[in-house]
C-alpha atoms as a PDB file:
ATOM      1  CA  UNK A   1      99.358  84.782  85.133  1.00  0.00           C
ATOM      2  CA  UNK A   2     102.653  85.029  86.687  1.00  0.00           C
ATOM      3  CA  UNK A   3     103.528  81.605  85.770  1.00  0.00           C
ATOM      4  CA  UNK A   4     103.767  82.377  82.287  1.00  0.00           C
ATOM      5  CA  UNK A   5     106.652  84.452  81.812  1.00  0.00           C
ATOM      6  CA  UNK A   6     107.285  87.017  78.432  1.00  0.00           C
ATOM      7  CA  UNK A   7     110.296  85.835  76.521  1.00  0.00           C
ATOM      8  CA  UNK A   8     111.834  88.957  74.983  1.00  0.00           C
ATOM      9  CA  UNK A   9     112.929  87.810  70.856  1.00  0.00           C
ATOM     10  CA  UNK A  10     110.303  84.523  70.580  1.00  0.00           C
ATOM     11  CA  UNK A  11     107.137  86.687  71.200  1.00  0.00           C
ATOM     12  CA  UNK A  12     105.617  90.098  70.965  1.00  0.00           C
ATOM     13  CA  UNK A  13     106.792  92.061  73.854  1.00  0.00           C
ATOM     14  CA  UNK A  14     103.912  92.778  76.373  1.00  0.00           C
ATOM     15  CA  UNK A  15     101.242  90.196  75.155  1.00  0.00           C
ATOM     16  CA  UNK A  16     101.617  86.939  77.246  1.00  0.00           C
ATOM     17  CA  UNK A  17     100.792  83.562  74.845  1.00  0.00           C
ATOM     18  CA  UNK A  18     100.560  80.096  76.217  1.00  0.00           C
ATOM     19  CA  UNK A  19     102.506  78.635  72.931  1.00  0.00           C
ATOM     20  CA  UNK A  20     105.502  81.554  72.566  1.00  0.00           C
ATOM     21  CA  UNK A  21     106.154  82.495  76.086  1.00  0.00           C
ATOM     22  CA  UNK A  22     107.529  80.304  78.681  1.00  0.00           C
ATOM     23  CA  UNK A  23     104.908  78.429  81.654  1.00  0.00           C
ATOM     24  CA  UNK A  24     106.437  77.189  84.847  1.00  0.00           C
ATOM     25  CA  UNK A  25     103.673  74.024  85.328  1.00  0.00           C
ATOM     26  CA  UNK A  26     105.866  73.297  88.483  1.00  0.00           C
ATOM     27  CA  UNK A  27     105.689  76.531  90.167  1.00  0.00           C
ATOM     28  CA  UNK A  28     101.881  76.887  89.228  1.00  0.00           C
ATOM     29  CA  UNK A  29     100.919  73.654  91.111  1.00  0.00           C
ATOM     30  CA  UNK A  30     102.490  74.028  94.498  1.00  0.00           C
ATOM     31  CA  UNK A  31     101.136  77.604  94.241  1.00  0.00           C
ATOM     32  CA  UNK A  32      97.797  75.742  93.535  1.00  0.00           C
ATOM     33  CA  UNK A  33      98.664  73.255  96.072  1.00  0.00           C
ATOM     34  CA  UNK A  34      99.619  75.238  98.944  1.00  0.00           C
ATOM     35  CA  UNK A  35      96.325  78.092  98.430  1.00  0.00           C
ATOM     36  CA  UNK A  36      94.014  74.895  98.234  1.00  0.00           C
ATOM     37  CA  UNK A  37      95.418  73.564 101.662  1.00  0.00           C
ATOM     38  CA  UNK A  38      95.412  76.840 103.246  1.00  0.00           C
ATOM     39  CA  UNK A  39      91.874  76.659 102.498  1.00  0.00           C
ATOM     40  CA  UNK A  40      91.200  73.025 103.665  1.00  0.00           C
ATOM     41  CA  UNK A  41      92.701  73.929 106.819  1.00  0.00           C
ATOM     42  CA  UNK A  42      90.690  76.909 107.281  1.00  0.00           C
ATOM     43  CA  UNK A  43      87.483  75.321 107.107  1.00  0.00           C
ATOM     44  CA  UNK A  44      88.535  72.524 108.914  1.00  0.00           C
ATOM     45  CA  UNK A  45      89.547  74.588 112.170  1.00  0.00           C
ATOM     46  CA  UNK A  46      85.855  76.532 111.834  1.00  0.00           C
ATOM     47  CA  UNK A  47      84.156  73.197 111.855  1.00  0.00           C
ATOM     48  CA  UNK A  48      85.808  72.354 114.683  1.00  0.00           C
ATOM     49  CA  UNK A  49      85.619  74.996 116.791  1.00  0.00           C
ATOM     50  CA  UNK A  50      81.479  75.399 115.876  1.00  0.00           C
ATOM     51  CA  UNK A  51      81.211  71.582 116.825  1.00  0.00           C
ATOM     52  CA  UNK A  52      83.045  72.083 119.773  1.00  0.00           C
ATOM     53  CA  UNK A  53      81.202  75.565 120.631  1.00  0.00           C
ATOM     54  CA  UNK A  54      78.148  73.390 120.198  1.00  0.00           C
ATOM     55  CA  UNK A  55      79.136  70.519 122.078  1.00  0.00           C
ATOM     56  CA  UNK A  56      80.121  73.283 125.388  1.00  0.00           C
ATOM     57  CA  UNK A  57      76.138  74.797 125.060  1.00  0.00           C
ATOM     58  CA  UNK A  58      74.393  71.243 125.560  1.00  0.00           C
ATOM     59  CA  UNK A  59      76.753  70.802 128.197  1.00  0.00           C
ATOM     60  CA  UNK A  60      75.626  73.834 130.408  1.00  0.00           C
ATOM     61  CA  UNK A  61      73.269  73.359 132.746  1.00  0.00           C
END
């Protein structure tokens, strides 16, 4: 939760709320974003390089 940050004088101190302490929605999407992509790209390259792995083998005499 470190998009939700503890206001010190609106909430109690060491308890994080959604509706007294302050949320970056921003910062919390690209950080979504960008781990989701990472991801994407990751499985993309392994597909790849198994189809292409595969493609070699039937190629080999």
């Amino acid at each position: 939760m470190i998009f939700i940050i503890d206001q010190p004088g609106v909430s109690v101190t060491g308890r994080l709320s959604i509706l007294e302490d302050v949320l970056y929605p921003r910062s919390f999407l690209l950080n979504t974003l960008f781990w989701l992509l990472l991801a994407k790209l990751v499985v993309s390259t392994v597909r790849y390089l198994w189809k292409v792995r595969r493609r070699d083998r039937r190629l080999r005499p």
